[in-house]
Protein backbone atom coordinates (compact mmCIF):
# COMPACT_ATOMS: atom_id res chain seq x y z
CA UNK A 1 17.93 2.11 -12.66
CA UNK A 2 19.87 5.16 -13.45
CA UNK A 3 17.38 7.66 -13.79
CA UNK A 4 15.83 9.93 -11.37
CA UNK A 5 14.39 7.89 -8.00
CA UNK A 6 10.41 7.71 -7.00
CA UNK A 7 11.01 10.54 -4.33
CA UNK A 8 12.81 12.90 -6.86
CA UNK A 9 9.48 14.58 -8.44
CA UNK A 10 8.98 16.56 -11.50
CA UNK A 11 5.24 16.42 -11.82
CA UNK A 12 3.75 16.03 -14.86
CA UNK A 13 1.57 13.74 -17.14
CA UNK A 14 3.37 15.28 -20.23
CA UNK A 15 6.43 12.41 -20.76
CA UNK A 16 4.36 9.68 -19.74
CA UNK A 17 1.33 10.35 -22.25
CA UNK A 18 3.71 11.14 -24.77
CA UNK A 19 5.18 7.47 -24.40
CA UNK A 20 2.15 5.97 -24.81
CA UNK A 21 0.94 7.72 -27.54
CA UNK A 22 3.52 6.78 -29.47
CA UNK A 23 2.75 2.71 -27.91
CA UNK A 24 -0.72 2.64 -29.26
CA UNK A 25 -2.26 4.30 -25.77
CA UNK A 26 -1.87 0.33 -24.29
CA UNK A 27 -3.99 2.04 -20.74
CA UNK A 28 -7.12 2.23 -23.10
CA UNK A 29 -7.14 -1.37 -23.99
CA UNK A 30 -8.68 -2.75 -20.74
CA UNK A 31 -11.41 -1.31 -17.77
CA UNK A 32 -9.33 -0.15 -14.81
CA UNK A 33 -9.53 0.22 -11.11
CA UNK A 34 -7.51 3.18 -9.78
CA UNK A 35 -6.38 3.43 -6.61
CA UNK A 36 -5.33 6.16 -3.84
CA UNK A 37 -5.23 7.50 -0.46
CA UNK A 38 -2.88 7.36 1.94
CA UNK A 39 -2.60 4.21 3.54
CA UNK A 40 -4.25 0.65 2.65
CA UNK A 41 -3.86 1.16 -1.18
CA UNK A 42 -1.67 -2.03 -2.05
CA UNK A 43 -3.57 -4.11 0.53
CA UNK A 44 -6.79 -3.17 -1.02
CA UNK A 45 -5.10 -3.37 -4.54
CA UNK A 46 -4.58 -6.86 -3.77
CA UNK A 47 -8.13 -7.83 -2.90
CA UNK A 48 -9.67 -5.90 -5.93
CA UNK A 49 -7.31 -8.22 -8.50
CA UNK A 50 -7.99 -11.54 -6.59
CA UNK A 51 -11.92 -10.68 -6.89
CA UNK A 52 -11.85 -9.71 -10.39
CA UNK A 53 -9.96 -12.85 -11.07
CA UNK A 54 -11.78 -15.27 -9.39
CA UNK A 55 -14.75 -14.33 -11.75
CA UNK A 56 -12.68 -16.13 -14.58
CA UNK A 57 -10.91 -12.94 -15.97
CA UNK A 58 -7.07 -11.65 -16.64
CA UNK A 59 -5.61 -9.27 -14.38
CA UNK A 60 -3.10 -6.79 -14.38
CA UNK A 61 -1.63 -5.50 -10.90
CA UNK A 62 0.54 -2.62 -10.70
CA UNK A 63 1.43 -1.40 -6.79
CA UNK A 64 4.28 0.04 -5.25
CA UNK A 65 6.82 -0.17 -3.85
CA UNK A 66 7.81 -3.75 -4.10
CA UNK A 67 9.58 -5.34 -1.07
CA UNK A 68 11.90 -7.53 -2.82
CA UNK A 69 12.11 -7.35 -6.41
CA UNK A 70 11.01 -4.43 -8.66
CA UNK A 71 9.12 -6.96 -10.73
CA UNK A 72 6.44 -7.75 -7.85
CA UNK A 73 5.24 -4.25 -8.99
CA UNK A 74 3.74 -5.45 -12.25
CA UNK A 75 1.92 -8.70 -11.73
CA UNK A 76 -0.14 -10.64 -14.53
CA UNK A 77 -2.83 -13.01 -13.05
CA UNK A 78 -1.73 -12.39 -9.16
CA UNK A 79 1.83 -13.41 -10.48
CA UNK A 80 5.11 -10.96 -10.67
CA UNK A 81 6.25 -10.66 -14.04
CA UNK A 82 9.57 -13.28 -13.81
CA UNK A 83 13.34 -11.33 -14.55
CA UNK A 84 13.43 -12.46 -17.92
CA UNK A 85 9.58 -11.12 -19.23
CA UNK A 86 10.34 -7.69 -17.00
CA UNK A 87 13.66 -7.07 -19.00
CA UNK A 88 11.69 -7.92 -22.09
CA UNK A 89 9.23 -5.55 -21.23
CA UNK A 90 11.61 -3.10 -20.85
CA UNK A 91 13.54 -3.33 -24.37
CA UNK A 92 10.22 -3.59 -25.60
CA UNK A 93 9.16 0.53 -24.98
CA UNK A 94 12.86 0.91 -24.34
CA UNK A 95 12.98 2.84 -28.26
CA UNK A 96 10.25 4.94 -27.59
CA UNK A 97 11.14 6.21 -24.16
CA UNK A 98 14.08 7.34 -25.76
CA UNK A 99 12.26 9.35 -28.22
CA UNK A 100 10.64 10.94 -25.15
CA UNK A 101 13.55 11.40 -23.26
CA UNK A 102 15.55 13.37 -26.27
CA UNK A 103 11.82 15.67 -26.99
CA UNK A 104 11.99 16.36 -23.02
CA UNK A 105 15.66 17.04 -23.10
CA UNK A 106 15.86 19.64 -26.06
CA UNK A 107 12.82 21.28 -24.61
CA UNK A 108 15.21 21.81 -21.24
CA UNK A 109 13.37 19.01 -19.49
CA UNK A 110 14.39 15.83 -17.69
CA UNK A 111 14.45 12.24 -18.85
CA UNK A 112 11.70 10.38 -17.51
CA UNK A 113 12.00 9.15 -14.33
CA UNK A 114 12.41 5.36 -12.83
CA UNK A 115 8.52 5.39 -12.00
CA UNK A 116 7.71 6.56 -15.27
CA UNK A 117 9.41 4.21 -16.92
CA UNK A 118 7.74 1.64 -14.56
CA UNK A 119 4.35 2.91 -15.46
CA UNK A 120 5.12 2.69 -19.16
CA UNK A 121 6.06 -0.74 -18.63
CA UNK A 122 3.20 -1.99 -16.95
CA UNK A 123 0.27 -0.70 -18.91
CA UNK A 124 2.58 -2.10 -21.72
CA UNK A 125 2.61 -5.47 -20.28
CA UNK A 126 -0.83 -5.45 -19.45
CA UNK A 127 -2.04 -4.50 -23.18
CA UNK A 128 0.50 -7.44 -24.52
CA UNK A 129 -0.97 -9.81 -22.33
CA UNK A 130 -3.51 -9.10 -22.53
CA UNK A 131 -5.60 -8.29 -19.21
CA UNK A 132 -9.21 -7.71 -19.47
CA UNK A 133 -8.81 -5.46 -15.96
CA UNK A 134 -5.83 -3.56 -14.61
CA UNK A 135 -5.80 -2.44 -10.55
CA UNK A 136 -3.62 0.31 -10.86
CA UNK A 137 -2.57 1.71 -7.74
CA UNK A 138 -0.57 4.98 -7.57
CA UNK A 139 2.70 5.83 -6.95
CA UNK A 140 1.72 9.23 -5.08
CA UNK A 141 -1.06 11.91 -4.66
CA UNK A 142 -3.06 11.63 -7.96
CA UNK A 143 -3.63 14.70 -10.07
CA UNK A 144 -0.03 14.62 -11.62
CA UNK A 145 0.52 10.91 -10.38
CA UNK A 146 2.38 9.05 -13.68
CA UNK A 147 -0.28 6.53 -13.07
CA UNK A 148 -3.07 8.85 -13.37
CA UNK A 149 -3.20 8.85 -17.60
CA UNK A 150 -5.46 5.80 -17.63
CA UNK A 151 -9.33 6.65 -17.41
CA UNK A 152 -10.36 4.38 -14.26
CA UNK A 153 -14.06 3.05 -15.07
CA UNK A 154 -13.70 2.57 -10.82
CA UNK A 155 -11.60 5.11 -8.13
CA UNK A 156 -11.09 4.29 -4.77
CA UNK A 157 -9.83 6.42 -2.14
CA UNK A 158 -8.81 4.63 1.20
CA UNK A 159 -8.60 7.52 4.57
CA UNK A 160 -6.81 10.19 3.79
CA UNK A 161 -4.18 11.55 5.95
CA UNK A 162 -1.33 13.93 6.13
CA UNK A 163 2.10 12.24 4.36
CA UNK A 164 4.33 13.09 1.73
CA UNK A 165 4.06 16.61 3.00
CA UNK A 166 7.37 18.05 0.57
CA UNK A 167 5.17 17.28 -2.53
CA UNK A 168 1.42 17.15 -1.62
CA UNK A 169 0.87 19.86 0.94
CA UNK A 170 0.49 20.61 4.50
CA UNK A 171 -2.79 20.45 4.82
CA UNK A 172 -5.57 17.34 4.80
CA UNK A 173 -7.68 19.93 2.13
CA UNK A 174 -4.56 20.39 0.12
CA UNK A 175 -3.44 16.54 -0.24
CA UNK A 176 -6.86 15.38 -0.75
CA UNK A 177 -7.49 17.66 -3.55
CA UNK A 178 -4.57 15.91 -4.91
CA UNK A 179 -5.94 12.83 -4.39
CA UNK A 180 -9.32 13.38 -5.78
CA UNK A 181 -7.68 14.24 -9.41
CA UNK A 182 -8.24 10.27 -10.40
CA UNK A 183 -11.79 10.67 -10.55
CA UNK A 184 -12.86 11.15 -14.08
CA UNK A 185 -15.97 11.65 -15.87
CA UNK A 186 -18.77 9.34 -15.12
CA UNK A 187 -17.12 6.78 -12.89
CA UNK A 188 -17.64 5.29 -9.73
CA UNK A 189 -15.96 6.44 -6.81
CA UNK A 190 -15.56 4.65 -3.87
CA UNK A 191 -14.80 6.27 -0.72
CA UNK A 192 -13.21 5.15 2.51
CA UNK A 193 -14.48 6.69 6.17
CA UNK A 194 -12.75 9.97 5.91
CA UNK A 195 -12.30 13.55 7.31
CA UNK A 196 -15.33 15.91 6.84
CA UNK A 197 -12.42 17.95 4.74
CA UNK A 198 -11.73 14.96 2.75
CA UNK A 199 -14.66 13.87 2.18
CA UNK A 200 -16.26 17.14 0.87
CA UNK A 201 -13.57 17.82 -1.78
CA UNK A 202 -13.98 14.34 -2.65
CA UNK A 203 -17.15 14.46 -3.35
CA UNK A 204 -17.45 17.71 -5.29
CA UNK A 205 -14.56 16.13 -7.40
CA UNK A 206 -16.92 13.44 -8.18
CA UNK A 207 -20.18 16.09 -8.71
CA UNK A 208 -17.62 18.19 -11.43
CA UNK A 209 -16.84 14.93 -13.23
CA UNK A 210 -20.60 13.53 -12.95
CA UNK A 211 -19.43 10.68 -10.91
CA UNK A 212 -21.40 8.46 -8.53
CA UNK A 213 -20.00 8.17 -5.04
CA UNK A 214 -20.53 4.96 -2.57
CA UNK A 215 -19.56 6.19 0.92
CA UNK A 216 -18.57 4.25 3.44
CA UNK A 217 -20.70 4.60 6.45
CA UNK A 218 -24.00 5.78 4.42
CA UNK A 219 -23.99 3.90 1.47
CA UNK A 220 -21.35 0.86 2.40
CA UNK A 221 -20.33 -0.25 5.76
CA UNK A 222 -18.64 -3.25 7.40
CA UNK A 223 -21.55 -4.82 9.15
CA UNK A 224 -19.60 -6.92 11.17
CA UNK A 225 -16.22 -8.65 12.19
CA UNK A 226 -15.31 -10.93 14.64
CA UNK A 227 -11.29 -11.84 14.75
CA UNK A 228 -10.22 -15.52 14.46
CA UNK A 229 -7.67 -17.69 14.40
CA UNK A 230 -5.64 -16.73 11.10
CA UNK A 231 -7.44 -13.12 10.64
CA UNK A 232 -11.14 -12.38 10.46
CA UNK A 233 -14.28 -13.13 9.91
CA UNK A 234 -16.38 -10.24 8.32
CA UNK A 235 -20.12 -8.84 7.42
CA UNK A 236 -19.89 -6.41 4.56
CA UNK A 237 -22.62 -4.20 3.51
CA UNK A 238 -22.78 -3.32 0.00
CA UNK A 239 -25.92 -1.51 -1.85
CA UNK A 240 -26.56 -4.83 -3.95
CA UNK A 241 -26.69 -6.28 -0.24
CA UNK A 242 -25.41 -8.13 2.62
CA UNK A 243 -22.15 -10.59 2.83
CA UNK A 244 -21.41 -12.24 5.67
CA UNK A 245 -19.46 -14.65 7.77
CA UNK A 246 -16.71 -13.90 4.74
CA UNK A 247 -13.44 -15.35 6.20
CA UNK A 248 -10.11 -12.90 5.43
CA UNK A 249 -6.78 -14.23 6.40
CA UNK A 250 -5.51 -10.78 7.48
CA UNK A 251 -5.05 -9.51 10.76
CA UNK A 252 -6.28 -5.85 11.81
CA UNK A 253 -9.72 -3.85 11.69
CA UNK A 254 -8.39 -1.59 8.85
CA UNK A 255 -8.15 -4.88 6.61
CA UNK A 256 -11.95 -5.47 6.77
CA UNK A 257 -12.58 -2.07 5.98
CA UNK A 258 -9.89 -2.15 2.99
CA UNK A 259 -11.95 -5.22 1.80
CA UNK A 260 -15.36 -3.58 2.17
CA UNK A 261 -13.94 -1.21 -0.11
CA UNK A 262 -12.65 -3.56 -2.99
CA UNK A 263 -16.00 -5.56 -2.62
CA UNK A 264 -18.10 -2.51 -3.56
CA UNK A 265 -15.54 -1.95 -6.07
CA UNK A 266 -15.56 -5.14 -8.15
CA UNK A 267 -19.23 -4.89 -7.81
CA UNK A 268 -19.67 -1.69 -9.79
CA UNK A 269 -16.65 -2.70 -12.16
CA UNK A 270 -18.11 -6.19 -12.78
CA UNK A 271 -22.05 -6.33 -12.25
CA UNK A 272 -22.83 -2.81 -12.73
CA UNK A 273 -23.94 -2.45 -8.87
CA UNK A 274 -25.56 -5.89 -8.85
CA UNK A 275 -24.40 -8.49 -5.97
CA UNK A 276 -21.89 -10.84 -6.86
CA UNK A 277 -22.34 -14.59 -6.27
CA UNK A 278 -21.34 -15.15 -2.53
CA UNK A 279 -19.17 -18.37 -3.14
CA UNK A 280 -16.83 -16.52 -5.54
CA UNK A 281 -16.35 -13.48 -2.85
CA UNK A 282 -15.83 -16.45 -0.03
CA UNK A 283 -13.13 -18.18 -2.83
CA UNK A 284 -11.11 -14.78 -3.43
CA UNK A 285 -11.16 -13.14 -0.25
CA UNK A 286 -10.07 -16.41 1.63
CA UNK A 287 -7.33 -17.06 -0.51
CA UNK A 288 -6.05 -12.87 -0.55
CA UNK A 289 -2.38 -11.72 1.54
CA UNK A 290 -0.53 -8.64 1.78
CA UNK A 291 3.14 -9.52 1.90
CA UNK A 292 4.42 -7.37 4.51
CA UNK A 293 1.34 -6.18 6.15
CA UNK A 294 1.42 -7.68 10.04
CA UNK A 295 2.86 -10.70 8.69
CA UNK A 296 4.03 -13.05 11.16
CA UNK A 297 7.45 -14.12 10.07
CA UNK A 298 8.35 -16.48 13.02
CA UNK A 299 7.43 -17.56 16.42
CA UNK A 300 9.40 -18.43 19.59
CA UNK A 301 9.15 -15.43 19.93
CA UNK A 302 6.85 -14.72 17.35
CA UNK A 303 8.04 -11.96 14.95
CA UNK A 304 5.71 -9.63 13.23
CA UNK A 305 6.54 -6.95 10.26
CA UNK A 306 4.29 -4.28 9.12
CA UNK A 307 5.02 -1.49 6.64
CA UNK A 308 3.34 1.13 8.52
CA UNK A 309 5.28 4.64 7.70
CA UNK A 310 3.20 7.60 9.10
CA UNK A 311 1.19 8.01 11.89
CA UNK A 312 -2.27 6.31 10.70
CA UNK A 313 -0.43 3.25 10.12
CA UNK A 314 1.15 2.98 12.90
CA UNK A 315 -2.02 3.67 14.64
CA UNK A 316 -4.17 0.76 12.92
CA UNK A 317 -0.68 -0.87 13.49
CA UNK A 318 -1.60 -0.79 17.43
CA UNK A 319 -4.94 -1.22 16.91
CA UNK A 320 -4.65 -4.63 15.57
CA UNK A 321 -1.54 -5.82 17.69
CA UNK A 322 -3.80 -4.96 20.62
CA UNK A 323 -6.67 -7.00 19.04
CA UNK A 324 -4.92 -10.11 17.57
CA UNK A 325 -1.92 -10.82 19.72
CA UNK A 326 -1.86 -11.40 23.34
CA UNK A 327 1.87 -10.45 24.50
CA UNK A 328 3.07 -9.74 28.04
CA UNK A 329 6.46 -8.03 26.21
CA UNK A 330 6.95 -6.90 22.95
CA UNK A 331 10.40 -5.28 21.56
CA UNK A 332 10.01 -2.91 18.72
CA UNK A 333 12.59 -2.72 15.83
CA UNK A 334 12.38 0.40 14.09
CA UNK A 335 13.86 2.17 11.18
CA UNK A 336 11.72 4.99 9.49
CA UNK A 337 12.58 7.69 6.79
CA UNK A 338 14.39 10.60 7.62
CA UNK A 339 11.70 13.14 5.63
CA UNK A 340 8.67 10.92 8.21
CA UNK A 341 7.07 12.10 11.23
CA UNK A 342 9.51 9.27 13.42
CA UNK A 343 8.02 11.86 16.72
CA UNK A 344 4.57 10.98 16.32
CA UNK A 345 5.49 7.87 14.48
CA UNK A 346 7.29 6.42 17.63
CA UNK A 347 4.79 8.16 20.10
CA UNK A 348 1.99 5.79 18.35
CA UNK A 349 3.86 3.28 19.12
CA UNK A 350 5.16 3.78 22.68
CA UNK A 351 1.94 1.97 24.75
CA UNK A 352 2.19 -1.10 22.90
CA UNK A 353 6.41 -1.62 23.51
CA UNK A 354 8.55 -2.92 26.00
CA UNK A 355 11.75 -1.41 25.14
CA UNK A 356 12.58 0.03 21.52
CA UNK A 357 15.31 -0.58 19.34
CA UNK A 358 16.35 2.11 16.65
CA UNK A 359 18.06 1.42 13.35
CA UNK A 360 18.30 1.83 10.00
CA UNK A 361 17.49 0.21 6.65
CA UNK A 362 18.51 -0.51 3.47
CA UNK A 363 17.76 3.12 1.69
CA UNK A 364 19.68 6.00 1.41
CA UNK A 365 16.92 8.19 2.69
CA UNK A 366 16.82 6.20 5.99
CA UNK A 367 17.14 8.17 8.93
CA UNK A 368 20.15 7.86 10.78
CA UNK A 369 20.01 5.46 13.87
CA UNK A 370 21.85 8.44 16.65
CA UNK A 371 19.23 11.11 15.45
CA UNK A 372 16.20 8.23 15.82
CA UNK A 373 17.62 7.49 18.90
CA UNK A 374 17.14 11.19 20.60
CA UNK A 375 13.55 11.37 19.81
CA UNK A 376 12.93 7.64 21.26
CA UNK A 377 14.64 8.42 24.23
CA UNK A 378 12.18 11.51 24.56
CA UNK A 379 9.41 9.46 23.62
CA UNK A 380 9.84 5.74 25.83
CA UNK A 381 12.90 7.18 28.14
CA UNK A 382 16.13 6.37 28.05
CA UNK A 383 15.93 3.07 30.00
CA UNK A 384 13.65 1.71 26.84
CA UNK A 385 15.95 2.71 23.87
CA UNK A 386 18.54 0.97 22.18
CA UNK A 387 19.97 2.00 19.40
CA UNK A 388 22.24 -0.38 16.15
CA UNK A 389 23.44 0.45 12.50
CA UNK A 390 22.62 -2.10 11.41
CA UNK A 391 18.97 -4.34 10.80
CA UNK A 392 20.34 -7.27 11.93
CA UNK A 393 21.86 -6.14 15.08
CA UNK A 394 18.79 -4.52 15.96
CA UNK A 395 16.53 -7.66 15.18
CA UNK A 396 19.61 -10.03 17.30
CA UNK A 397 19.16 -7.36 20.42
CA UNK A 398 15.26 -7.34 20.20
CA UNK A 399 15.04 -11.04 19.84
CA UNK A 400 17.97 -11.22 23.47
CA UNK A 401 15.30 -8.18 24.92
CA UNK A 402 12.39 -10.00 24.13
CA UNK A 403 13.82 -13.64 25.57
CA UNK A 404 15.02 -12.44 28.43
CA UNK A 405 11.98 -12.29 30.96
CA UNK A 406 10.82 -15.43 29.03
CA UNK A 407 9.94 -17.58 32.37
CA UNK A 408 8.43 -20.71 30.48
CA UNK A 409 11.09 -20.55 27.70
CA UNK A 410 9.40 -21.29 24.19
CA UNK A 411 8.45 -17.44 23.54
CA UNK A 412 4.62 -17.54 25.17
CA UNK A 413 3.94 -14.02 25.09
CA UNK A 414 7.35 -12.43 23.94
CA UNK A 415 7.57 -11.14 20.33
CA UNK A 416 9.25 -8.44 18.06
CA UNK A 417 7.70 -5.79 15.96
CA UNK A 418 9.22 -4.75 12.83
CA UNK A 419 8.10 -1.38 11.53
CA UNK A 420 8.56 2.16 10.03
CA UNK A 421 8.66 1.74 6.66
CA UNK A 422 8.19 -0.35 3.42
CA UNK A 423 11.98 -0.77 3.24
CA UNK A 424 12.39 -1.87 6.99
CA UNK A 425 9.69 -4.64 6.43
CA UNK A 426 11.44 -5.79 2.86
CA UNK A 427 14.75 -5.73 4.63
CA UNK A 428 13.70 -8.15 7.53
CA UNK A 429 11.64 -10.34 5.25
CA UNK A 430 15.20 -10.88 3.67
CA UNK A 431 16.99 -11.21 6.56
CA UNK A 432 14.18 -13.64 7.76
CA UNK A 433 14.42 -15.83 4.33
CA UNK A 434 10.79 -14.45 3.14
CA UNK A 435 12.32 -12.31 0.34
């Protein structure tokens, strides 16, 4: 826990590969599923490893961040590693990181870094356990991602969009070159709706490597969806064929699309392109969640928290609030990341709020509530914005905001929305007694 944090960078493969060569190389002991892009990866993550599994085989899961505890980042059969295996884990490469970290340190080099470390672990654990697949989803970009040392037999990239600037670029051409590095030679690459920009460098990645690419909207689609009570009930068009009335208990247009995706990637993991029996898909998708992901945490008034943290989150945020829920006032609680977009961010948000209150959360890198506040008020007007230091005080004042034009009295169409980061929607899950 001491060593450098997730956002403090030094990219390279270099430490990480050297780690692992001295473990054995534990990534080359089972067929992987990579994952990137820039939002939808842990949600799609999810449904990859419950479809694999639900075909009788073991699973590794590693995804990030976690929202409680660092061990829901490596997950063996859909479960997170308990305390005791995770610190077992740990002593277990614990000797050989050290070897790495004195090589990297008399070469003038750092010591390798907390996500590292993590990544270590996992493909570690996975190897011990051992997993016949590992959904690997990465930490950031790709190219010189820690994660990206394993050779993923499938790569998917959910939409690309700009995030992360400080470290991948500026630009969608620069970040999705970045991206595209986890395509290696001769997989399968599975590609979300994107940009024409995105898309092309995507796809001459995948040419360079002699990789076949399923797109989404030529070669995969989501044929249809209809919401329901609970989530959704989709149509998915892969090449093997046609799935429908598939019921997914998650809320939100982007979710079906994220599931198209992880369909048409356990196909060409699993059957080679083939179609895969329609009562398993029914089994695995209907029994999927994403923790944290418009998750209703209470009602009267009903509560929701979603991680959304740039822009084209907090635009499928809308999308599916606007869909799924049918509220006559809804308070917003956010707290978003000083090095984010919180402008565009809270201008996403503005049509589908009330009133606003601004806060902080639990991380250092959290942006301060007075400095939040200036850009809401310039955003929803100052009549809108409130403002607390602390979670809880926002969450008590939304709760009082969203109550008080409550005619009936039992929270019919009154809730609070809890975004603006990961950490925000960990933090209230905690507060809330989901942690």
């Amino acid at each position: 826990m001491d060593r450098a944090p997730e956002h403090d960078i030094d990219p390279t493969l270099d430490r990480v590969q050297r780690v692992l060569e001295l473990l054995g190389d534990p990534q080359k002991a089972y067929r992987t599923v990579h994952i990137t892009g820039t939002n939808g990866k842990t949600s799609t993550s999810r449904m990859v490893e419950r479809l694999v599994r639900e075909h009788g085989l073991r699973t590794g899961r590693f995804t990030s961040p976690h929202l409680t505890s660092v061990t829901e980042r490596i997950a063996i059969d859909g479960e997170p590693v308990s305390p005791a295996r995770f610190v077992e884990i740990w002593e277990d490469v614990a000797p050989y990181v050290g070897v790495v970290d004195r090589e990297s340190q008399e070469a003038g080099g750092p010591r390798l870094s907390f996500f590292e470390v993590l990544t270590v672990m996992a493909f570690a654990a996975f190897a011990d356990a051992p997993v016949d697949v590992a959904v690997v989803e990465v930490g950031m970009g790709g190219s010189w991602d820690s994660t990206n040392v394993v050779d993923g037999d499938v790569a998917i990239v959910t939409p690309v969009s700009i995030d992360h600037t400080r470290w991948l670029g500026h630009t969608i051409e620069e970040i999705a070159t970045e991206k595209a590095g986890i395509v290696k030679e001769g997989a399968v690459v599975v590609l979300a709706e994107q940009s024409d920009v995105a898309e092309a460098i995507v796809i001459e990645a995948a040419a360079a490597k002699g990789a076949r690419v399923l797109r989404e909207g030529q070669d995969i689609a989501v044929a249809g969806r209809t919401p329901a009570v609970g989530g959704q009930v989709v149509d998915l068009r892969t090449p093997a064929g046609l799935y429908t009335q598939i019921f997914l208990p998650m809320i939100g247009e982007h979710q079906a699309h994220n599931a198209l995706l992880a369909l048409s990637a356990t196909e060409a993991l699993l059957s080679g392109g083939r179609a895969l029996d329609g009562g398993v898909v029914e089994a695995a998708f209907g029994d999927v969640s994403s923790p944290g992901r418009l998750e209703v945490l209470r009602s009267s008034p009903t509560v929701i928290v979603d991680a959304a943290h740039n822009p084209a989150g907090a635009e499928a945020l809308v999308a599916a609030v606007d869909e799924a829920f049918e509220f006559e006032r809804l308070i917003g609680v956010v707290a978003i990341m000083g090095d984010k977009d919180s402008e565009q961010i809270l201008s996403v948000l503005e049509p589908v709020l009330a009133e606003i209150v601004v806060t902080r959360n639990s991380a250092e890198r959290s942006a301060d509530p007075a400095d939040l506040a200036e850009i809401a008020i310039d955003v929803f007007g100052e009549d809108r914005v409130h403002s607390a230091e602390r979670l809880d005080e926002a969450l008590a004042i939304a709760v009082d905001l969203a109550e008080r034009d409550d005619s009936v009295g039992v929270g019919v169409g009154t809730g609070v929305l809890v975004t603006g980061s990961v950490i925000t929607a960990a933090d209230v899950r905690i507060l809330l007694g989901r942690g």
